[in-house]
N, C-alpha and C. Protein backbone atom coordinates (compact mmCIF):
# COMPACT_ATOMS: atom_id res chain seq x y z
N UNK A 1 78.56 114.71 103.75
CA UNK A 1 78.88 115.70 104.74
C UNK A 1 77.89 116.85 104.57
N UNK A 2 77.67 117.07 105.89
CA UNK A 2 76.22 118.15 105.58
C UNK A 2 77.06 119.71 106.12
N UNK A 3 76.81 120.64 105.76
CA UNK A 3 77.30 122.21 105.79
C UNK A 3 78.68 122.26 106.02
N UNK A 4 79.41 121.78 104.76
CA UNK A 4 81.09 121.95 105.06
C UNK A 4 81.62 123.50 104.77
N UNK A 5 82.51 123.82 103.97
CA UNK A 5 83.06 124.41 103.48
C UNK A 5 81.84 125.73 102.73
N UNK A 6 81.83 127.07 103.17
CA UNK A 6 80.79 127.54 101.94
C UNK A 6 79.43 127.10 102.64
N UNK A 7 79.12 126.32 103.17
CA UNK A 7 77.96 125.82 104.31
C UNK A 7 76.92 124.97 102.44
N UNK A 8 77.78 124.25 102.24
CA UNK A 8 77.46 123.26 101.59
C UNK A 8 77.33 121.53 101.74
N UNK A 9 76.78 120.88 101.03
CA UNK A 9 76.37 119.76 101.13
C UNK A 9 77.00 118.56 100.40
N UNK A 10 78.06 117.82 100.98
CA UNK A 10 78.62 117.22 99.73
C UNK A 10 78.80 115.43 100.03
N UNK A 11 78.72 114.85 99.03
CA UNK A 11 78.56 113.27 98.69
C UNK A 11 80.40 112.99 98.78
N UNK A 12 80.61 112.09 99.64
CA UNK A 12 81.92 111.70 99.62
C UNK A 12 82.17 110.39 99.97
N UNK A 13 82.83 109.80 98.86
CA UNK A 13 82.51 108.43 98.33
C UNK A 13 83.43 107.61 99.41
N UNK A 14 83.13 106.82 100.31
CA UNK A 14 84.32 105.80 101.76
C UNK A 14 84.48 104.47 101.34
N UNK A 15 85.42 104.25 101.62
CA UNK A 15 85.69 102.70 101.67
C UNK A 15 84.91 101.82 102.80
N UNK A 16 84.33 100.43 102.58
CA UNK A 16 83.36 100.30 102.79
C UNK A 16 84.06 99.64 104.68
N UNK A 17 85.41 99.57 104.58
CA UNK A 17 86.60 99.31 105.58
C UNK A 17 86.46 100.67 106.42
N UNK A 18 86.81 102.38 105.72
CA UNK A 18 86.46 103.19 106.23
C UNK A 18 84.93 103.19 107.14
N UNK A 19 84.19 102.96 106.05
CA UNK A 19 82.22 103.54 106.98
C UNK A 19 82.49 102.08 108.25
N UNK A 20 82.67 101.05 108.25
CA UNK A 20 82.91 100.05 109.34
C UNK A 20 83.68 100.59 110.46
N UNK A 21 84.97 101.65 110.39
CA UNK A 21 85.59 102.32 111.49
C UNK A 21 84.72 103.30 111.71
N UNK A 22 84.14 104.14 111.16
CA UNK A 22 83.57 105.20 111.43
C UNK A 22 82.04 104.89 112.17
N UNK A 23 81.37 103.55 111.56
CA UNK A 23 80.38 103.43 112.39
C UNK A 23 80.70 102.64 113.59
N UNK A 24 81.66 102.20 114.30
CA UNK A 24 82.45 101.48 115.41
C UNK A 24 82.56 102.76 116.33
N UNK A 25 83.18 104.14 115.52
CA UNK A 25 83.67 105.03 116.54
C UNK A 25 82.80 105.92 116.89
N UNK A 26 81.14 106.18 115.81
CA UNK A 26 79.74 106.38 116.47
C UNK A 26 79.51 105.94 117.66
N UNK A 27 79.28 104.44 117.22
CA UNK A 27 78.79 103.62 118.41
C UNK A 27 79.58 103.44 119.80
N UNK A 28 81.06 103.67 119.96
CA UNK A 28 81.87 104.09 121.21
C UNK A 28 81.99 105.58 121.46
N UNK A 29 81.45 106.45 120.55
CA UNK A 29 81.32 107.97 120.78
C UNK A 29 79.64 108.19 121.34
N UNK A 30 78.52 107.55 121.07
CA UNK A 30 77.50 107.58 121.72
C UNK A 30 77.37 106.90 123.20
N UNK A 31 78.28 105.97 123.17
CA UNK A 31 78.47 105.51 124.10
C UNK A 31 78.92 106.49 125.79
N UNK A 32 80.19 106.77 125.43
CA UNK A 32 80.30 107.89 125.77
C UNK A 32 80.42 109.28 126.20
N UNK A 33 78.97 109.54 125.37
CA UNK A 33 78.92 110.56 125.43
C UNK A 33 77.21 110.75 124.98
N UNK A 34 76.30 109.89 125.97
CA UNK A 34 74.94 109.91 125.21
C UNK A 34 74.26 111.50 124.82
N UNK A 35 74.97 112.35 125.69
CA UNK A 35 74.14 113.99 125.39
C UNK A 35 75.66 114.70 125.03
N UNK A 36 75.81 114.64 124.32
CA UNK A 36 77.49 115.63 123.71
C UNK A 36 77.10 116.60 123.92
N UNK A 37 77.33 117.87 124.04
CA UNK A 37 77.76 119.19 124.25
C UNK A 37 77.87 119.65 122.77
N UNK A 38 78.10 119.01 121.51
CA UNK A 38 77.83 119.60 120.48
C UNK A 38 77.46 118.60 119.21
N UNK A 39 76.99 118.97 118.52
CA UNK A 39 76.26 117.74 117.28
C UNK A 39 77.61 117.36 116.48
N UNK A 40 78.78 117.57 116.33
CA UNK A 40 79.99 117.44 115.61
C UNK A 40 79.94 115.80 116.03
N UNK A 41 80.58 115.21 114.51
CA UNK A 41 80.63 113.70 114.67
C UNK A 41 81.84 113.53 115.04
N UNK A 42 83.30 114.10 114.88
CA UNK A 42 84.28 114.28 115.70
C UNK A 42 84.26 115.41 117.13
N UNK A 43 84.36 113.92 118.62
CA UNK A 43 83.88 114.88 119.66
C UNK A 43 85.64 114.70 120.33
N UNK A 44 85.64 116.06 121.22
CA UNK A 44 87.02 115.51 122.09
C UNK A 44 86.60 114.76 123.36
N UNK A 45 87.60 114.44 123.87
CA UNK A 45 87.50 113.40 125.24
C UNK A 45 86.90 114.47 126.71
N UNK A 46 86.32 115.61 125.79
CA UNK A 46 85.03 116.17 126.80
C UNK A 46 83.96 116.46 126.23
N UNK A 47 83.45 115.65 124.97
CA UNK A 47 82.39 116.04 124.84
C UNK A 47 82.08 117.02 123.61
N UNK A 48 82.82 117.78 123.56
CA UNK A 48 83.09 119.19 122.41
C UNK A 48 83.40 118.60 121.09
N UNK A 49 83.34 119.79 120.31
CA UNK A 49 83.69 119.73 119.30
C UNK A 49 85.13 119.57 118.81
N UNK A 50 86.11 118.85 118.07
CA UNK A 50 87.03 118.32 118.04
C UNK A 50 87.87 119.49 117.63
N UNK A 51 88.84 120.38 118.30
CA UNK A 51 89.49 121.51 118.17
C UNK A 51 90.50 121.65 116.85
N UNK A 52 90.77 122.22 116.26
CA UNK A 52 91.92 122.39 115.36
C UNK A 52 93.01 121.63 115.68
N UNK A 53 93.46 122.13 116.88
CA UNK A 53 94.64 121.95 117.18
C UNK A 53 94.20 119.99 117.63
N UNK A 54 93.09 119.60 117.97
CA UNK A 54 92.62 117.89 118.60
C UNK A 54 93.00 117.18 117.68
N UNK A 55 92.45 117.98 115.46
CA UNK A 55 92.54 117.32 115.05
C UNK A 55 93.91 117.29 114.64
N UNK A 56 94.89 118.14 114.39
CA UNK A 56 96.27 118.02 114.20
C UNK A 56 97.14 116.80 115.18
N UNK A 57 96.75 116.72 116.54
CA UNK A 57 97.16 116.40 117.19
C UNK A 57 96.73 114.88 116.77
N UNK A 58 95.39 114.42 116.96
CA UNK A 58 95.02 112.95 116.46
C UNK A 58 95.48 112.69 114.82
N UNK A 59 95.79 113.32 114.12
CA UNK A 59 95.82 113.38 112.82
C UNK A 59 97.20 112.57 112.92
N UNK A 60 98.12 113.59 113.54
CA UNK A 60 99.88 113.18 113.52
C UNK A 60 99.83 111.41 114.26
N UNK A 61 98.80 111.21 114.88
CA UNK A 61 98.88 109.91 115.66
C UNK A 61 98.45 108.89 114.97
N UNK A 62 97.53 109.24 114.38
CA UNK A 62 96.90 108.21 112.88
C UNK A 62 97.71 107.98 111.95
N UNK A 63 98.81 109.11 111.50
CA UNK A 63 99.88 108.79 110.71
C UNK A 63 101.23 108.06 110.52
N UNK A 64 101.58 108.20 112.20
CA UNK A 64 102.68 107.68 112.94
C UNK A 64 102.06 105.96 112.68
N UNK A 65 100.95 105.88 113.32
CA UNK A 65 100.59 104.34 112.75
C UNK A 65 100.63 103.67 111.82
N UNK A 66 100.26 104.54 110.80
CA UNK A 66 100.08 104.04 109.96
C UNK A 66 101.23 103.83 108.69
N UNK A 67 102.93 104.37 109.63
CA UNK A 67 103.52 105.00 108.84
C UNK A 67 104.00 105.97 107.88
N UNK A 68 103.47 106.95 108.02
CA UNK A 68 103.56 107.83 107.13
C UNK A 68 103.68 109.08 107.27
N UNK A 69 104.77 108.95 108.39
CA UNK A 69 105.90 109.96 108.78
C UNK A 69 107.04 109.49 108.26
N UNK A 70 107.66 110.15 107.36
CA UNK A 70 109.04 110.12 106.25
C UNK A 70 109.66 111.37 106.22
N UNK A 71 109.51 112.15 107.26
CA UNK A 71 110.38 113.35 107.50
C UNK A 71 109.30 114.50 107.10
N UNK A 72 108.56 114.31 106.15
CA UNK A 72 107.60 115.89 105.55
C UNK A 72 106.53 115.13 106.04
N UNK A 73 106.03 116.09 107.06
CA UNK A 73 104.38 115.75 107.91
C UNK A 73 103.55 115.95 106.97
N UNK A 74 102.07 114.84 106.92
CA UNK A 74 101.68 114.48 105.93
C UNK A 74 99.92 115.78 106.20
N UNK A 75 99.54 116.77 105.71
CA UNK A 75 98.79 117.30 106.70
C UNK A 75 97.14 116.67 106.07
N UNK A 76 96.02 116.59 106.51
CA UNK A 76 94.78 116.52 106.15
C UNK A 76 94.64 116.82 104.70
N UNK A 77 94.52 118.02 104.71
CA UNK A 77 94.43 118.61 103.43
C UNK A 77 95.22 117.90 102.19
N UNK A 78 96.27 117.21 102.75
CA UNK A 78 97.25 117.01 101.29
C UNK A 78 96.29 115.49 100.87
N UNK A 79 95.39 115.02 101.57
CA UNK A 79 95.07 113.92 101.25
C UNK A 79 93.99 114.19 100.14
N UNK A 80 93.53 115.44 100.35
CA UNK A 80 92.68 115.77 98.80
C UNK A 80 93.47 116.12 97.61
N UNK A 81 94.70 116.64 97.64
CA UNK A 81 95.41 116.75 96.75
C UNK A 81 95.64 114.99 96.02
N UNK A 82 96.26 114.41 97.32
CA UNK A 82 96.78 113.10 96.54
C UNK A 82 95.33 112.45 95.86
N UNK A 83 94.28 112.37 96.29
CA UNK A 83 92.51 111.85 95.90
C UNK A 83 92.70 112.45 94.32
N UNK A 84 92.65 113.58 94.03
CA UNK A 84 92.83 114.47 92.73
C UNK A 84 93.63 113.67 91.85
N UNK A 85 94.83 113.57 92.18
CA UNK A 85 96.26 113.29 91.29
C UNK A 85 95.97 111.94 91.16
N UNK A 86 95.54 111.00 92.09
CA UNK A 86 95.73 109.73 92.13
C UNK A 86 94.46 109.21 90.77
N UNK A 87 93.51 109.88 91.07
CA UNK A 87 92.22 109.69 90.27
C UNK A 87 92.66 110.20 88.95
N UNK A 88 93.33 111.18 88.52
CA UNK A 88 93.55 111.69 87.17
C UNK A 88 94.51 110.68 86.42
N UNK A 89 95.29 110.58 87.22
CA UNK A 89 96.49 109.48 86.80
C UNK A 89 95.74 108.09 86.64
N UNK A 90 94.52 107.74 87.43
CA UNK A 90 93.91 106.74 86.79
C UNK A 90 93.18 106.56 85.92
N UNK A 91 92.81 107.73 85.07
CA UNK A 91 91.93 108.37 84.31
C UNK A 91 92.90 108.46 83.02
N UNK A 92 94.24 108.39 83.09
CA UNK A 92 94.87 108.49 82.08
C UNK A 92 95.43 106.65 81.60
N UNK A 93 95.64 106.62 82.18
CA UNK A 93 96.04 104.98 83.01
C UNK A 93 94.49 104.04 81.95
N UNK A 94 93.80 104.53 82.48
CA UNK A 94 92.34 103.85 81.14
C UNK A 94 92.03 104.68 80.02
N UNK A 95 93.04 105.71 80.05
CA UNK A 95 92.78 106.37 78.92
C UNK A 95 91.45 106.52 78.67
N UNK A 96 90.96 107.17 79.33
CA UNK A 96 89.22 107.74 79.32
C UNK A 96 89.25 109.24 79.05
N UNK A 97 88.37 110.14 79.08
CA UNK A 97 88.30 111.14 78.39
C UNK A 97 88.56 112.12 79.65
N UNK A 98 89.56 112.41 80.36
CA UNK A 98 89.90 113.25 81.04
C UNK A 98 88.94 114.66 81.41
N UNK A 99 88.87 115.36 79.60
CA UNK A 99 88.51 116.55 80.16
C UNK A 99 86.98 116.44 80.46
N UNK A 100 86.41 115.17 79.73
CA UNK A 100 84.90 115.19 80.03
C UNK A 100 84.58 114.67 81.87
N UNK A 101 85.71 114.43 81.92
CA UNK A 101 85.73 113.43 83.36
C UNK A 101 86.01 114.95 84.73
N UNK A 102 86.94 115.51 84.01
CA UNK A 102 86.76 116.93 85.20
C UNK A 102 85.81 117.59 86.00
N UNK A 103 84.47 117.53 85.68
CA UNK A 103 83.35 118.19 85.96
C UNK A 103 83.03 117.21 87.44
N UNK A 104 83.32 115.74 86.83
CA UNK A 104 83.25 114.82 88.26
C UNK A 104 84.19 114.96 89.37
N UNK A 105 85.25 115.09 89.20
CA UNK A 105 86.15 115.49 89.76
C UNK A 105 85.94 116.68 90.65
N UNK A 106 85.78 117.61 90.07
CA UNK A 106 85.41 118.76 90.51
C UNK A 106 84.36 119.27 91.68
N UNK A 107 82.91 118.04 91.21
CA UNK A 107 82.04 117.76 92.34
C UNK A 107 82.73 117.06 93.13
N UNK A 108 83.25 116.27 93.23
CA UNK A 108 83.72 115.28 94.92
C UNK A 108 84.72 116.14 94.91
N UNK A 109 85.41 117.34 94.90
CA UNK A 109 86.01 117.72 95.50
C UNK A 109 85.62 119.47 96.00
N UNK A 110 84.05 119.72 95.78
CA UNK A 110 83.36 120.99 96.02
C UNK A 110 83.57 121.94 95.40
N UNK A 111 83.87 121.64 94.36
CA UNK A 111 84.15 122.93 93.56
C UNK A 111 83.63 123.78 92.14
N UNK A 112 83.55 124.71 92.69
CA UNK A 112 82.14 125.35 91.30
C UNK A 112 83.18 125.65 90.09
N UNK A 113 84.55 126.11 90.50
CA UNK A 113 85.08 126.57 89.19
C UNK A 113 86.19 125.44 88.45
N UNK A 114 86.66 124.85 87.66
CA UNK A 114 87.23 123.89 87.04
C UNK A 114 89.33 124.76 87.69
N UNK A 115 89.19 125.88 87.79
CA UNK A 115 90.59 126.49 88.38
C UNK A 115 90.62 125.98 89.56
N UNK A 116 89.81 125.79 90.36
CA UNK A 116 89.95 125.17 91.83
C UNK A 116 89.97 124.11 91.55
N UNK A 117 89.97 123.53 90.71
CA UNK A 117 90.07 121.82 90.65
C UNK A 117 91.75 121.61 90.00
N UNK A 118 91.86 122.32 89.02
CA UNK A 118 93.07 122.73 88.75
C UNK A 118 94.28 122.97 89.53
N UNK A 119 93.90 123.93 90.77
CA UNK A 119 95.10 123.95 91.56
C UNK A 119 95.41 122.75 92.08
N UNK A 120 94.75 121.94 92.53
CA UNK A 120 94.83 120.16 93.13
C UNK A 120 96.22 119.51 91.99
N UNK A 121 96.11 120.05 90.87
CA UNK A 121 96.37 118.97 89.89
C UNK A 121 97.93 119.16 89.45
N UNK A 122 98.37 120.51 89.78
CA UNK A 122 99.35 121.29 89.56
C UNK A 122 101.10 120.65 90.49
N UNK A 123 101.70 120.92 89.93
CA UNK A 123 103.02 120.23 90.71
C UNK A 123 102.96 118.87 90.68
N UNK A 124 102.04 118.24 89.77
CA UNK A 124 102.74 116.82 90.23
C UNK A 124 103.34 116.20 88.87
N UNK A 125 104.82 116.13 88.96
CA UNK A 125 105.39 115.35 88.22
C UNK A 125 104.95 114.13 87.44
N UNK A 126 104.65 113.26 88.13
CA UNK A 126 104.32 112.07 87.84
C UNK A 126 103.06 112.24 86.52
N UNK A 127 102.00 113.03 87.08
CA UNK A 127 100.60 113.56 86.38
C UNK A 127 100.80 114.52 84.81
N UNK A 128 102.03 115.35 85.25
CA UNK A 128 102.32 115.87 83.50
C UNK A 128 103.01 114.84 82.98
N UNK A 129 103.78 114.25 83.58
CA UNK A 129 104.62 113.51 82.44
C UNK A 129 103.36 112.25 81.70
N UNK A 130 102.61 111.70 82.38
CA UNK A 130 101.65 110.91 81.87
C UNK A 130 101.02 112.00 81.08
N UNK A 131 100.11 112.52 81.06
CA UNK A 131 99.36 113.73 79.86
C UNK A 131 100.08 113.92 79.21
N UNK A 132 101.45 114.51 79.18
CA UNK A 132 102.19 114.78 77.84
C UNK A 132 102.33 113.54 77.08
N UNK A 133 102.83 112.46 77.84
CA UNK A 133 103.25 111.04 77.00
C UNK A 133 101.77 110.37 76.43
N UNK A 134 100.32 110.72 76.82
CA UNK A 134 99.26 110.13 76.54
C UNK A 134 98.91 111.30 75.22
N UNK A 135 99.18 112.69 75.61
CA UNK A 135 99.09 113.90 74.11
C UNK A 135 99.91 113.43 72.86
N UNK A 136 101.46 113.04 73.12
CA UNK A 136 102.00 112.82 72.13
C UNK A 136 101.26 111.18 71.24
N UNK A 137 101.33 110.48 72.27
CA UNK A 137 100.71 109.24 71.79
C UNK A 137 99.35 109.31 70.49
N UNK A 138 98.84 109.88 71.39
CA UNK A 138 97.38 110.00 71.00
C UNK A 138 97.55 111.54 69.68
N UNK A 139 98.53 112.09 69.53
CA UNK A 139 98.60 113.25 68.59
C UNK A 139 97.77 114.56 68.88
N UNK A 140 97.36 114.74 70.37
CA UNK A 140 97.46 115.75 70.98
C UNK A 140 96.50 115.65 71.71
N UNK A 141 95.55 114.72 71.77
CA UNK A 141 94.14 114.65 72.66
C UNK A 141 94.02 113.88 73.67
N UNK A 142 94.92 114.95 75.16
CA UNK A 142 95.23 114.82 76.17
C UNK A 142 93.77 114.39 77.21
């Protein structure tokens, strides 16, 4: 992704199922729309840049499909949280060196300070109880 967040540059790793939808919805978005109205790779059904409110709206529709409406709407953002938790918990799961492993973490998820990577990691049940049970195991080297 080129000038996200901070107007930075960041490597974000897709499933190879993902880049196959995404280059399908290029090729029916150039289609189209051969001169778009703006360089954004998400365009709306005029051309523009895909609104806040376009992507909330397509977001809730992608979810409904896919199931994963269970009463608490699932928003964009929480999917970097779950990326975080899911990856640490697999990181404990191979029992690999966690804290040396943070710094990676930290890059795929844009972040200069290890506290911003931190807040991702926070509240999840599932994630302390593994670290504590891998600290005690191991006699403290979480």
């Amino acid at each position: 992704m080129r000038k996200t967040k901070f107007r930075k540059d960041r490597l974000v790793p897709v499933h190879t199922t993902t880049q196959t939808a995404l280059r399908r919805y290029a090729c029916e978005r150039d289609a189209a729309f051969p001169n778009p109205k703006d360089q954004a790779f998400f365009l709306s059904s005029r051309g523009n840049r895909l609104s806040a409110t376009g992507l909330q709206s397509g977001f809730a529709q992608v979810r409904k499909l896919a199931g994963l409406d269970d009463g608490k709407p699932l928003r964009p953002h929480d999917l970097r949280h779950r990326f975080a938790v899911t990856r640490m918990s697999l990181w404990h799961q191979q029992r690999a060196n966690v804290q040396a492993l943070l710094p990676v973490l930290a890059t795929y998820l844009g972040h200069t300070n290890y506290s911003d990577t931190a807040y991702y990691l926070t509240g999840s049940v599932d994630l302390l109880a593994m670290a504590a049970e891998r600290a005690f195991r191991d006699g403290g080297a979480a």
